[in-house]
N, C-alpha and C. Protein backbone atom coordinates (compact mmCIF):
# COMPACT_ATOMS: atom_id res chain seq x y z
N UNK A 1 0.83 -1.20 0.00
CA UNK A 1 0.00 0.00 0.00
C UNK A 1 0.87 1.25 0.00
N UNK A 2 0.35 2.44 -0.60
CA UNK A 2 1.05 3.54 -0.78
C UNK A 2 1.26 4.36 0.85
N UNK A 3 2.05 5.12 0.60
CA UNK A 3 1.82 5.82 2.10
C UNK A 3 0.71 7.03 2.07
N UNK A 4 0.05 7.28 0.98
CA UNK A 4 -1.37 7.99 1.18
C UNK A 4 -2.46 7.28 1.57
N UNK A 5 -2.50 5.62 1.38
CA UNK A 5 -3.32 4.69 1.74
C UNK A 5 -3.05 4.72 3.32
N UNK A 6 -1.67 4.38 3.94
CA UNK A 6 -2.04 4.46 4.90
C UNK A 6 -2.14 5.52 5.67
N UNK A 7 -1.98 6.98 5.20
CA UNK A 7 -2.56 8.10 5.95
C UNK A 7 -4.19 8.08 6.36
N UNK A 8 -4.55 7.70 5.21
CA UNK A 8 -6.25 7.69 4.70
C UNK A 8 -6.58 6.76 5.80
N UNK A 9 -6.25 5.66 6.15
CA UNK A 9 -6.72 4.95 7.37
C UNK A 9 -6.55 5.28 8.93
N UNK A 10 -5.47 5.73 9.24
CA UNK A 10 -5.30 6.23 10.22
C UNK A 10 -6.14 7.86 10.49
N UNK A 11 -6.62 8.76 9.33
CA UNK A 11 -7.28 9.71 9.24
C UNK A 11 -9.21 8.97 9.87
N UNK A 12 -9.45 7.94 8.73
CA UNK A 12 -10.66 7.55 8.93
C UNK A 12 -10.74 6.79 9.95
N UNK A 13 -9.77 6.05 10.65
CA UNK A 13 -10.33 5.42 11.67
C UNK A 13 -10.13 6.52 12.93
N UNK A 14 -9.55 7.44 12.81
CA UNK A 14 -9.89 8.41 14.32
C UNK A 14 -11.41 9.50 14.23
N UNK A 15 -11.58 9.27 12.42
CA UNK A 15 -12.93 9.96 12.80
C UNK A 15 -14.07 8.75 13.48
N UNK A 16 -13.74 7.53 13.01
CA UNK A 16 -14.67 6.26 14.05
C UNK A 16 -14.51 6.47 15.48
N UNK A 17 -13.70 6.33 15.73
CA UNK A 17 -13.21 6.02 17.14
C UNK A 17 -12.80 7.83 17.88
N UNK A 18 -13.11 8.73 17.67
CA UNK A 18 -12.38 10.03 17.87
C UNK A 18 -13.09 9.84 19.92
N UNK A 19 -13.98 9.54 20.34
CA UNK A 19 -14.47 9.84 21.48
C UNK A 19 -14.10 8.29 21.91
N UNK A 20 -14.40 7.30 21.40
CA UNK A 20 -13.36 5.83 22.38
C UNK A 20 -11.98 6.21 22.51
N UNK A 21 -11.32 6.74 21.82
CA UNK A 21 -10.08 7.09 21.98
C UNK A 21 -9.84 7.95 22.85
N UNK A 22 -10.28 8.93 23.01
CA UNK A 22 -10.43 9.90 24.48
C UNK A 22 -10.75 9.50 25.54
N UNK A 23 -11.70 8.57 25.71
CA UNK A 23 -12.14 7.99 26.96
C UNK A 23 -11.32 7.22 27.34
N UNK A 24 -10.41 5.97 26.01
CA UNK A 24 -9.52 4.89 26.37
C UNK A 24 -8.42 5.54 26.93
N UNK A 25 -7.54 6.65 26.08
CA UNK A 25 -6.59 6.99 26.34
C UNK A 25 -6.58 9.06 26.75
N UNK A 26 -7.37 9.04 26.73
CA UNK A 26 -7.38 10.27 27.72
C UNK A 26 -6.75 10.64 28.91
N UNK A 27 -6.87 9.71 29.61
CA UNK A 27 -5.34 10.01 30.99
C UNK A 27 -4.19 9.43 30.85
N UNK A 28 -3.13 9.78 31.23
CA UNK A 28 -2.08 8.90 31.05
C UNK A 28 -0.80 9.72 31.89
N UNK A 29 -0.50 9.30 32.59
CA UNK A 29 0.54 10.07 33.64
C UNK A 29 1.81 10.26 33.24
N UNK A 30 2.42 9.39 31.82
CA UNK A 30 3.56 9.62 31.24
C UNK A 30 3.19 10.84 30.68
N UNK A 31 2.54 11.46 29.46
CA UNK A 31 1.88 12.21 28.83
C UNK A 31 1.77 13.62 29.89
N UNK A 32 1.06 13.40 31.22
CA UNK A 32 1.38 14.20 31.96
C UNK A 32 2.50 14.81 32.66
N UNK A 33 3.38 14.05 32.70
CA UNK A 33 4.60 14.06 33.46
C UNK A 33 5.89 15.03 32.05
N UNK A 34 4.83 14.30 30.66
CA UNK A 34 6.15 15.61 29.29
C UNK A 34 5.30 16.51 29.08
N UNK A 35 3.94 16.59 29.32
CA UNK A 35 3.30 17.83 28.97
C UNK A 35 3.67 19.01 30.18
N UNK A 36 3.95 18.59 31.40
CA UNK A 36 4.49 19.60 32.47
C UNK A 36 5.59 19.84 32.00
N UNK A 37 6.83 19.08 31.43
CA UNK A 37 8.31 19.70 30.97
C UNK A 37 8.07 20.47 29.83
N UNK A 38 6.80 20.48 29.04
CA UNK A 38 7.17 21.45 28.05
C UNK A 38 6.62 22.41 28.93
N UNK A 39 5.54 23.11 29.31
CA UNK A 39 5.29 24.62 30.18
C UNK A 39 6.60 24.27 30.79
N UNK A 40 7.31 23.23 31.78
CA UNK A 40 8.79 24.34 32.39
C UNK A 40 9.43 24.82 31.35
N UNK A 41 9.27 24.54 30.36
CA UNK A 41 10.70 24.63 29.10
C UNK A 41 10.89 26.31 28.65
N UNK A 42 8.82 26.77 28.62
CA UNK A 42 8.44 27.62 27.46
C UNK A 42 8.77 29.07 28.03
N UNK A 43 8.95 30.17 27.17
CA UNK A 43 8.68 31.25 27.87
C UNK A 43 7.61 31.78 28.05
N UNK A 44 6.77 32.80 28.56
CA UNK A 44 5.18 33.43 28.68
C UNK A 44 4.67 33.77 27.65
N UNK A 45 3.63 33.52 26.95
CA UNK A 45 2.87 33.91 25.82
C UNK A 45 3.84 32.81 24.29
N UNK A 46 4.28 32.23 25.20
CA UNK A 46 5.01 31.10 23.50
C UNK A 46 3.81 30.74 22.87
N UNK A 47 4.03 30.46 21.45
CA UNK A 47 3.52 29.99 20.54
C UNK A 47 3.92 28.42 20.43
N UNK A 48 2.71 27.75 20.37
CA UNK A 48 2.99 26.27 20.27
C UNK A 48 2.52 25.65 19.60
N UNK A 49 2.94 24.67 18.54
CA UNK A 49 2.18 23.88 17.30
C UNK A 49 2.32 22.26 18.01
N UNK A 50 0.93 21.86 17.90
CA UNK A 50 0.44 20.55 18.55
C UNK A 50 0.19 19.71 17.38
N UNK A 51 1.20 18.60 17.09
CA UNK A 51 1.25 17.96 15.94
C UNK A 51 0.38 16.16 16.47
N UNK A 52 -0.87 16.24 15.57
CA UNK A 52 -1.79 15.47 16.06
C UNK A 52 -2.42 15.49 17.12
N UNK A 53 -3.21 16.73 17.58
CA UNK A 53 -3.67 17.54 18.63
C UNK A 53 -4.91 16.67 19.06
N UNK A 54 -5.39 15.35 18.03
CA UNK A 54 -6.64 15.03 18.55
C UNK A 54 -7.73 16.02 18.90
N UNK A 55 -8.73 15.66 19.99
CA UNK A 55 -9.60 16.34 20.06
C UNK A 55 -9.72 17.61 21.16
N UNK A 56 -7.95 17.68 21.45
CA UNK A 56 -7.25 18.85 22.09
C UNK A 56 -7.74 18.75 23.85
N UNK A 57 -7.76 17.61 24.15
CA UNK A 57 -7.36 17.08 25.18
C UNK A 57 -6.83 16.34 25.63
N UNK A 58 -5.37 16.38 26.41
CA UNK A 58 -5.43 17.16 27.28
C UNK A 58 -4.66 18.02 27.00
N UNK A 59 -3.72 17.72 26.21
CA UNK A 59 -2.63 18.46 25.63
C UNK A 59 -2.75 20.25 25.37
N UNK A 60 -3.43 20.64 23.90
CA UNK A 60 -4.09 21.62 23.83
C UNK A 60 -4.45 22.65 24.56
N UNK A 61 -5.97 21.74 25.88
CA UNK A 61 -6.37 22.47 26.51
C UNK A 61 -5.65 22.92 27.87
N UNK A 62 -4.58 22.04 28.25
CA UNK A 62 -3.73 22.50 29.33
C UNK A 62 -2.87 23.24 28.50
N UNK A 63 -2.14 23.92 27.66
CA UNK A 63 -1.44 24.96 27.00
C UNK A 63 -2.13 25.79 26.44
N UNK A 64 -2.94 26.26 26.65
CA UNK A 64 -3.99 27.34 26.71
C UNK A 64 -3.98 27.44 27.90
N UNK A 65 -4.57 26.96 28.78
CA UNK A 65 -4.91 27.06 30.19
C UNK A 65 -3.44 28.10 31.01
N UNK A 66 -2.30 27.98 30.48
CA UNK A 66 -1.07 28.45 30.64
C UNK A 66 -0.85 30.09 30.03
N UNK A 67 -1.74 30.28 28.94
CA UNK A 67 -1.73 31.17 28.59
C UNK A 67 -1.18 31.10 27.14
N UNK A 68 -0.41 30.06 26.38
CA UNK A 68 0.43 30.01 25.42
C UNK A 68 -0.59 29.76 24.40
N UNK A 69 -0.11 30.56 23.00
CA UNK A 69 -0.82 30.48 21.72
C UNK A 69 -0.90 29.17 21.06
N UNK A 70 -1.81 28.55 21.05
CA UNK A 70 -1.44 26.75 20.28
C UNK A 70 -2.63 26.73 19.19
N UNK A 71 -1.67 26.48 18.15
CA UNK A 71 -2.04 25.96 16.82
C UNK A 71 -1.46 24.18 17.14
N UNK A 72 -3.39 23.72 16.77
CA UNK A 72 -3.16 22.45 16.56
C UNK A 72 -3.32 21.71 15.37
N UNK A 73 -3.00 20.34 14.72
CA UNK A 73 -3.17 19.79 13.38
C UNK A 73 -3.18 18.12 13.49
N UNK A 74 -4.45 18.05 12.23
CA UNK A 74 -4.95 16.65 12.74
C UNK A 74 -5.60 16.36 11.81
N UNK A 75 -5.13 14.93 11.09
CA UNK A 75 -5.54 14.69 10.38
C UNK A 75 -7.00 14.32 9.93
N UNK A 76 -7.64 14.12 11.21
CA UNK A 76 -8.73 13.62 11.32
C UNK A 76 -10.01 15.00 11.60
N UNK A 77 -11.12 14.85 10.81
CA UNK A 77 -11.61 16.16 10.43
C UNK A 77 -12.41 15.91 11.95
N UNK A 78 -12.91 14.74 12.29
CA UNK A 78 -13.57 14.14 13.51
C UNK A 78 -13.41 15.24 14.35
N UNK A 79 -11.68 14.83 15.01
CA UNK A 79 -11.23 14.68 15.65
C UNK A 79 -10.39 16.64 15.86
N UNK A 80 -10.66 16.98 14.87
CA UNK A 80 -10.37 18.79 14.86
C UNK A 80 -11.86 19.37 15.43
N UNK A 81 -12.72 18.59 14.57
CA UNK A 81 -14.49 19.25 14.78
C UNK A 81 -14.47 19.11 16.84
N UNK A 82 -13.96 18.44 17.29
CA UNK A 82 -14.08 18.23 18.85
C UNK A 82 -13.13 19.45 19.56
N UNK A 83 -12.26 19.35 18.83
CA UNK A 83 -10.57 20.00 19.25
C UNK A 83 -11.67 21.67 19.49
N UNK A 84 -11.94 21.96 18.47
CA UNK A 84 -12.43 23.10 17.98
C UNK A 84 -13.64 23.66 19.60
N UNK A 85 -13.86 22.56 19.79
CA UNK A 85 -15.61 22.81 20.62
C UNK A 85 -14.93 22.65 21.95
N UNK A 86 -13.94 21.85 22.53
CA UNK A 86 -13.49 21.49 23.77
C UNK A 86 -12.50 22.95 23.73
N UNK A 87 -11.28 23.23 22.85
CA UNK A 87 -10.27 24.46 23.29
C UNK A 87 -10.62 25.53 22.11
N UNK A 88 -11.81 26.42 22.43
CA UNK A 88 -12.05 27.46 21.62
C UNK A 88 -11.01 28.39 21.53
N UNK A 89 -9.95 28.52 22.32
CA UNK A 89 -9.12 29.79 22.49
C UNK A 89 -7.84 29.28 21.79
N UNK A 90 -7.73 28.01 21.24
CA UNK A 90 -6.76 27.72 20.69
C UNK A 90 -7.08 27.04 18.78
N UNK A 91 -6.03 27.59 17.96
CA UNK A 91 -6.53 27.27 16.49
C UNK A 91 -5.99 25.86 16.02
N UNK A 92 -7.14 25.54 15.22
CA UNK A 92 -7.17 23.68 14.85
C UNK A 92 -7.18 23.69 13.63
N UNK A 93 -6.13 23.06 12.43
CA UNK A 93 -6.06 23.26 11.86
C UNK A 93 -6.15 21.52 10.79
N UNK A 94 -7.32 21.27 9.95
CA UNK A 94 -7.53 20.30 9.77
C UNK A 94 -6.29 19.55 8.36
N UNK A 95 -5.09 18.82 8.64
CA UNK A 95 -4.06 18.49 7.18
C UNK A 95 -3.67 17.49 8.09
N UNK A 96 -3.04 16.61 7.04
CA UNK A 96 -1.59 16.45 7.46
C UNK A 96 -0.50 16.52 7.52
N UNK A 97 -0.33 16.37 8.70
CA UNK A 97 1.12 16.78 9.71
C UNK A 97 2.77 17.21 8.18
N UNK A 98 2.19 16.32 7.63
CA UNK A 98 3.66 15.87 6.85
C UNK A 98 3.52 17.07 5.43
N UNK A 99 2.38 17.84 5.77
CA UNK A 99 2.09 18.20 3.81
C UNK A 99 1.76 19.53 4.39
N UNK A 100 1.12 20.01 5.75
CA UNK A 100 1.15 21.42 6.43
C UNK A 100 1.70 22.61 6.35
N UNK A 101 1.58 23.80 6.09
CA UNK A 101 2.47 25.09 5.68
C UNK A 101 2.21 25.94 7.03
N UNK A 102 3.75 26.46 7.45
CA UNK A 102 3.78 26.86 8.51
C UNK A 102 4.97 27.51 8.05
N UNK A 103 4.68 29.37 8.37
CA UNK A 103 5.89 30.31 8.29
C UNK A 103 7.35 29.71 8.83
N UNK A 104 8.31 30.16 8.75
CA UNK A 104 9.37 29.64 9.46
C UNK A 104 9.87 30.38 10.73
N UNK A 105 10.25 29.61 11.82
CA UNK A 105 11.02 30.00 13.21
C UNK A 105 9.15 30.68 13.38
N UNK A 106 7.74 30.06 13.22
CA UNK A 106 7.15 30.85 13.82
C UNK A 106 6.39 30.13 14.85
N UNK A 107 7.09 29.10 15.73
CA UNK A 107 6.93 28.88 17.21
C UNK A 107 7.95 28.55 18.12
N UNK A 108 7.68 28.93 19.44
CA UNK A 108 8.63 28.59 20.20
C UNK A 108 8.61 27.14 20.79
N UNK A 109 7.77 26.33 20.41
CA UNK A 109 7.60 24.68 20.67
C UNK A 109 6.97 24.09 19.48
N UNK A 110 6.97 22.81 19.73
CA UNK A 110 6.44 21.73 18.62
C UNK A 110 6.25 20.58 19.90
N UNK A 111 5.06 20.03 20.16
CA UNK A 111 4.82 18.67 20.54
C UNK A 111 4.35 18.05 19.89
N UNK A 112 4.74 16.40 19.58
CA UNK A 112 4.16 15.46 19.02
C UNK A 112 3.61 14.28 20.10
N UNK A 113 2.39 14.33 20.71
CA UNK A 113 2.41 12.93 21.42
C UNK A 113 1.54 11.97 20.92
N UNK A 114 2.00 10.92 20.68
CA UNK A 114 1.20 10.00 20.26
C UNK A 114 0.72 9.85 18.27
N UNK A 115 1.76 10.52 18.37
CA UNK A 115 1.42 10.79 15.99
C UNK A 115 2.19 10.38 15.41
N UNK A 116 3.11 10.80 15.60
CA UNK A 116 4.37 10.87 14.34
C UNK A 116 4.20 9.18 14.29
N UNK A 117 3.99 8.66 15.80
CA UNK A 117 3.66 6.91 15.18
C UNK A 117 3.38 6.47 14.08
N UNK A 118 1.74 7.15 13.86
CA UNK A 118 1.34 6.99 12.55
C UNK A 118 1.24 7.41 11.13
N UNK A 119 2.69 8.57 10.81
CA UNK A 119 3.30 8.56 9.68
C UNK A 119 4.06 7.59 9.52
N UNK A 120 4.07 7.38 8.41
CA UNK A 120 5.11 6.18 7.32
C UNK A 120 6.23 6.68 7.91
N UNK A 121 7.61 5.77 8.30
CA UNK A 121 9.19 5.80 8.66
C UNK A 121 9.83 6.21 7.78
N UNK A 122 9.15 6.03 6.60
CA UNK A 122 10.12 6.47 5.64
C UNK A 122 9.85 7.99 5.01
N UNK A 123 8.78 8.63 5.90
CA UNK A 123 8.54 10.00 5.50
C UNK A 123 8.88 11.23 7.24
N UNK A 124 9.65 9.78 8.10
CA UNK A 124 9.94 10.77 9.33
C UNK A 124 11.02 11.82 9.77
N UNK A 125 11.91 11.38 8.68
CA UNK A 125 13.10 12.63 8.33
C UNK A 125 12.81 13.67 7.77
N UNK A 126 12.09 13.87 6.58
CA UNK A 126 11.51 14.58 6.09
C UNK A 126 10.46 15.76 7.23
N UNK A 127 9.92 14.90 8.50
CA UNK A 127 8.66 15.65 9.08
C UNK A 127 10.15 16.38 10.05
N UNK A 128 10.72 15.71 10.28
CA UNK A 128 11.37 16.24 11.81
C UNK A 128 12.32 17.54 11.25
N UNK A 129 12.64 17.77 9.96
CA UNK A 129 13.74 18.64 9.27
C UNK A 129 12.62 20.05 8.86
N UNK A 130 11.52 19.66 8.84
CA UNK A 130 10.39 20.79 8.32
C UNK A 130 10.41 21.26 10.17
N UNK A 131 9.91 20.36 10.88
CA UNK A 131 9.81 20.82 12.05
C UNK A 131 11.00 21.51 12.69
N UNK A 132 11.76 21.63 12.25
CA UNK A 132 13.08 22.28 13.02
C UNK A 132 13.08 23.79 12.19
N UNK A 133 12.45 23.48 10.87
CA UNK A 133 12.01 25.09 10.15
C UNK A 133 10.85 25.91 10.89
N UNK A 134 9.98 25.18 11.46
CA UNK A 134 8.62 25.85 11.88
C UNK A 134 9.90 26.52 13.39
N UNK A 135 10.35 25.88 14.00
CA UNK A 135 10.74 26.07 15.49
C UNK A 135 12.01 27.27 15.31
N UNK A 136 11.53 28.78 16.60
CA UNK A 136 12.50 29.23 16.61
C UNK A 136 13.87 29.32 17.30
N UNK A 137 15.15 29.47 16.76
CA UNK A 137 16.15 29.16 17.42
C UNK A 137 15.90 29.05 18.95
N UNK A 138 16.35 27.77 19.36
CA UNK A 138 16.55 26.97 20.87
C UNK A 138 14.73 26.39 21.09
N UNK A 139 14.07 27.02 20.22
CA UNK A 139 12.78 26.23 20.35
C UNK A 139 12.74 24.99 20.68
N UNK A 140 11.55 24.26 21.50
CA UNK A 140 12.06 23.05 22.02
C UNK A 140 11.02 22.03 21.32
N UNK A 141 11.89 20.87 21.30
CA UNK A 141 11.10 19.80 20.68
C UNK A 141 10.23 18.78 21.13
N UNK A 142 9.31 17.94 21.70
CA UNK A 142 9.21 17.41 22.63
C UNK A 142 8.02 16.40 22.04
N UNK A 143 8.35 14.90 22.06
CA UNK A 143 7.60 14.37 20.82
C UNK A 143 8.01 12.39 21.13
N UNK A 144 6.73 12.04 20.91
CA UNK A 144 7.23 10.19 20.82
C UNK A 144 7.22 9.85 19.91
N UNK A 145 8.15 8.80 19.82
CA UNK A 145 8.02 7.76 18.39
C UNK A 145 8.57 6.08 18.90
N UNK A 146 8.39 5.60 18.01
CA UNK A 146 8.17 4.07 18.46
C UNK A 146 9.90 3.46 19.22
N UNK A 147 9.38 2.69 19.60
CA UNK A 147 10.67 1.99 20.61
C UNK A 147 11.49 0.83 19.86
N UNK A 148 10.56 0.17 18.38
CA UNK A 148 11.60 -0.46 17.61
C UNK A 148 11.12 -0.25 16.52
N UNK A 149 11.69 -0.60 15.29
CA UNK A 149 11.62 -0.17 13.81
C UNK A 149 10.78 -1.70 13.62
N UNK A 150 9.46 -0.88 12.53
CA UNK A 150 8.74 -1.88 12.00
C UNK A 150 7.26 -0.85 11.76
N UNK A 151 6.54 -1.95 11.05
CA UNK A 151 5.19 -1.07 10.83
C UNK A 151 4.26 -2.37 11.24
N UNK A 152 2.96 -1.43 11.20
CA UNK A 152 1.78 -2.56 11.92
C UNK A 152 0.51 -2.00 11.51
N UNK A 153 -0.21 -2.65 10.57
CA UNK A 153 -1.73 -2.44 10.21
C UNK A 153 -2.43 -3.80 10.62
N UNK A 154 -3.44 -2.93 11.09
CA UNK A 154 -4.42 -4.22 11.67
C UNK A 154 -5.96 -3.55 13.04
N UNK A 155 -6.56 -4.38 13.49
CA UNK A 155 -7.59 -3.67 13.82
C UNK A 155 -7.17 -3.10 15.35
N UNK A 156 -7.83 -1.54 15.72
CA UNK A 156 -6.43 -1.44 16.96
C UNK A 156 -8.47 -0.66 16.91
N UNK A 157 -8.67 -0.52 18.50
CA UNK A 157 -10.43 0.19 19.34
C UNK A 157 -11.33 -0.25 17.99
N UNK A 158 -11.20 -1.30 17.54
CA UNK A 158 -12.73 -2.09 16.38
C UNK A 158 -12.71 -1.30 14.86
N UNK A 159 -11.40 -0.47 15.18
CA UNK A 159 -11.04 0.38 13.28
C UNK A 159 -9.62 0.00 12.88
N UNK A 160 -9.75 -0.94 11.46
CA UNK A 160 -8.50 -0.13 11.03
C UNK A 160 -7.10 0.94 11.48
N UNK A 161 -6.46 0.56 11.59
CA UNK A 161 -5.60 1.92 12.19
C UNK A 161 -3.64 1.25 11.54
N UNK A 162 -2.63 2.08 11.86
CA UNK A 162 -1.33 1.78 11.19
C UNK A 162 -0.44 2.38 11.76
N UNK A 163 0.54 2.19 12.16
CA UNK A 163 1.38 2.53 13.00
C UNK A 163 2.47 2.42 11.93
N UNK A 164 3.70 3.11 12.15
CA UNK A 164 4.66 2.99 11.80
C UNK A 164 6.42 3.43 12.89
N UNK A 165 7.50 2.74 12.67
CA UNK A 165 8.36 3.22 13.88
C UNK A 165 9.94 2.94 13.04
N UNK A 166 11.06 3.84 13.64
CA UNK A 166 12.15 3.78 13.22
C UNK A 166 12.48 2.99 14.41
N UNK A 167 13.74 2.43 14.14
CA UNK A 167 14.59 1.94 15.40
C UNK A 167 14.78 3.09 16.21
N UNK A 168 14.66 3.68 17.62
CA UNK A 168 15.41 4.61 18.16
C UNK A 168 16.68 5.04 18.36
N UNK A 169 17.88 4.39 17.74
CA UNK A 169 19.06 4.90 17.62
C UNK A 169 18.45 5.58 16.09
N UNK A 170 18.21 5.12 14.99
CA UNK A 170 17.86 6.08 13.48
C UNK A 170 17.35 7.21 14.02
N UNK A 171 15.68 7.11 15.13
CA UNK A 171 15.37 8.40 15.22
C UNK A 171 16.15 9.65 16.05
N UNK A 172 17.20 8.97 16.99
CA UNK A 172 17.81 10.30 17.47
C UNK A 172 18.61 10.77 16.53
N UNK A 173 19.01 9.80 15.92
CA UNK A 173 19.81 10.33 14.42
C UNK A 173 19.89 11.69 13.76
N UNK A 174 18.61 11.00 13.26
CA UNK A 174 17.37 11.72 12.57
C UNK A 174 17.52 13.40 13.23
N UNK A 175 17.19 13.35 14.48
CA UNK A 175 16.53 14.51 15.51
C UNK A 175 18.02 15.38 15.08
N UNK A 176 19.42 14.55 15.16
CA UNK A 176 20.71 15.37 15.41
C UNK A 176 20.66 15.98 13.86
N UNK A 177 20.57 15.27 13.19
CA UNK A 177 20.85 15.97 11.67
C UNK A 177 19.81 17.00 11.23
N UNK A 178 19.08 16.92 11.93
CA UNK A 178 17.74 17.85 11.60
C UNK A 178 18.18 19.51 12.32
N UNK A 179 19.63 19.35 13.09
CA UNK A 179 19.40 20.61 13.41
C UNK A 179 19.57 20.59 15.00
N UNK A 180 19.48 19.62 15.86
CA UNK A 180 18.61 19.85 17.20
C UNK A 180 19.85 19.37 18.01
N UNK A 181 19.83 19.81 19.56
CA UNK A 181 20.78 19.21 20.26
C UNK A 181 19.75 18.21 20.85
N UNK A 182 20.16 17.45 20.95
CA UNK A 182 19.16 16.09 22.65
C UNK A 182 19.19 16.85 23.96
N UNK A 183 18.25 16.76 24.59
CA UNK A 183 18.60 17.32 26.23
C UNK A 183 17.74 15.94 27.01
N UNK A 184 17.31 15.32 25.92
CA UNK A 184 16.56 13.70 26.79
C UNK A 184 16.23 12.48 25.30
N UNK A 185 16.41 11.44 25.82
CA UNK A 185 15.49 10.57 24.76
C UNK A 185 16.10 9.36 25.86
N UNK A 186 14.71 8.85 25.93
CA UNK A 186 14.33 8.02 26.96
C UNK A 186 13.06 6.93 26.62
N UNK A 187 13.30 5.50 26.82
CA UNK A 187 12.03 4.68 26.88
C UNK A 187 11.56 4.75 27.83
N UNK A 188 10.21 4.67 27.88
CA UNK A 188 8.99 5.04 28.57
C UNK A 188 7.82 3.75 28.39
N UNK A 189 7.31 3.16 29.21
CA UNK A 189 6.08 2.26 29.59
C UNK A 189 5.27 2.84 29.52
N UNK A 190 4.25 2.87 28.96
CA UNK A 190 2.86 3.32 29.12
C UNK A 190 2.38 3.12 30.42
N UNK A 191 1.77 3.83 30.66
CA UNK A 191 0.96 3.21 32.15
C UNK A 191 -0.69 3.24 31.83
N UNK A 192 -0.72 2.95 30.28
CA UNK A 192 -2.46 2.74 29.93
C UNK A 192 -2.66 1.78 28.85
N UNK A 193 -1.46 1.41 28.81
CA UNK A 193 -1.40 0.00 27.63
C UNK A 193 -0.47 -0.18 27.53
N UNK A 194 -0.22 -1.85 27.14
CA UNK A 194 1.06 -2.57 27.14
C UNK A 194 1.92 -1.98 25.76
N UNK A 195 2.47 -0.70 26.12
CA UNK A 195 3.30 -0.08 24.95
C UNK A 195 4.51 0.97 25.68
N UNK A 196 5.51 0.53 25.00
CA UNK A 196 6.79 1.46 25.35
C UNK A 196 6.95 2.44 24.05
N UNK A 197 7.42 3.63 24.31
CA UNK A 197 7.42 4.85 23.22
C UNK A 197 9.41 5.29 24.01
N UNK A 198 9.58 6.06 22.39
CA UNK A 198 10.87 7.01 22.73
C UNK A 198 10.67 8.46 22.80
N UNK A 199 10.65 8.77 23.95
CA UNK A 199 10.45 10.21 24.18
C UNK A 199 11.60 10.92 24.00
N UNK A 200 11.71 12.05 23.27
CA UNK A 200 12.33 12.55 22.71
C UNK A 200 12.19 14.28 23.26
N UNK A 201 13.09 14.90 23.85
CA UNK A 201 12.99 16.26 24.25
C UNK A 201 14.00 16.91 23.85
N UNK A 202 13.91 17.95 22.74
CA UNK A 202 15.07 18.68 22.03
C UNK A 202 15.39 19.99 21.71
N UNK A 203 16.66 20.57 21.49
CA UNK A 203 16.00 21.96 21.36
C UNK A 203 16.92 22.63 19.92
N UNK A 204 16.40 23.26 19.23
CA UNK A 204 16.83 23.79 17.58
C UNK A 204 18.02 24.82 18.34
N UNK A 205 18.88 24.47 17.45
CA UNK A 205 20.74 24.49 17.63
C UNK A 205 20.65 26.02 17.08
């Protein structure tokens, strides 16, 4: 399958599932524990682009709640139409992540939690080198991606859905050539499903 095929699935199955998915994975104390390091990171009134913002909870609506400007993006029209109604004070912007136009150096953060999974591996150099264009100098990076290299389609909450992952030595790679110093990249356990992620916290050189 092409990698627009599997965008198209991972798009349509979060408009199925956009509210099981919130309920399933709506809390999560790892998630909480990097969404507090990015507010320590930011300065007052930063601008922040939320890459796969979902239905802009919790993420979103706690960086608003802070005061910071957040532009979010999501592939799923579902899943923006919610974003939109739950964080009115913050802008939702319905593309994908990988094909998105965004001025340059015009935020002081970029979070990815829980997305970049489901772009194709072989289009994740490409996302992380645009993202180091959107971010302004020392802007910080702060974002998961999978814990071993491989891809996976198959039925994940009763939809369709596709994952994709680099090995985590490629993706810090990746992160260094793109521009960025490391200040963390760390495996992490879920504490809401049997899944380990590479958290990744960085900042544009």
């Amino acid at each position: 399958m092409k990698n627009d095929d599997m965008k198209t699935i991972v798009a349509d199955g979060y408009d199925r599932i956009a509210d099981d998915y919130l309920g399933r994975f709506g809390q999560s104390s790892v998630r909480d524990a990097k969404l507090a390091e990015v507010l320590e990171k930011l300065p007052a009134s930063a601008m922040v682009l939320d890459l796969g913002c979902g239905a802009g909870e919790p993420a979103a609506r706690e960086l608003v709640a802070h005061d910071f400007q957040v532009t979010g993006v999501d592939a799923s029209l579902g899943q923006i139409m919610r974003a939109r109604q739950n964080v009115p004070k913050a802008n939702f912007v319905h593309a994908d992540m990988t094909a998105v136009q965004f001025p340059a150096e015009g935020f002081d953060a970029v979070t990815a939690f829980y997305s970049i999974t489901h772009v194709p591996r072989n289009e994740h150099e490409a996302l992380i080198r645009r993202i180091a264009t959107w971010l302004r100098p020392n802007g910080v990076l702060v974002a998961s991606f999978g814990s071993s290299e491989g891809d996976w389609l198959g039925q994940w909450l009763g939809t369709p859905m596709f994952f994709s992952h680099l090995d985590p030595d490629e993706t810090k790679r990746l992160v260094n050539d793109a521009g960025f110093r490391l200040e963390q990249a760390e495996l992490l356990k879920q504490d809401n499903e049997d899944a380990t992620f590479l958290w990744i916290a960085a900042r544009k050189s």
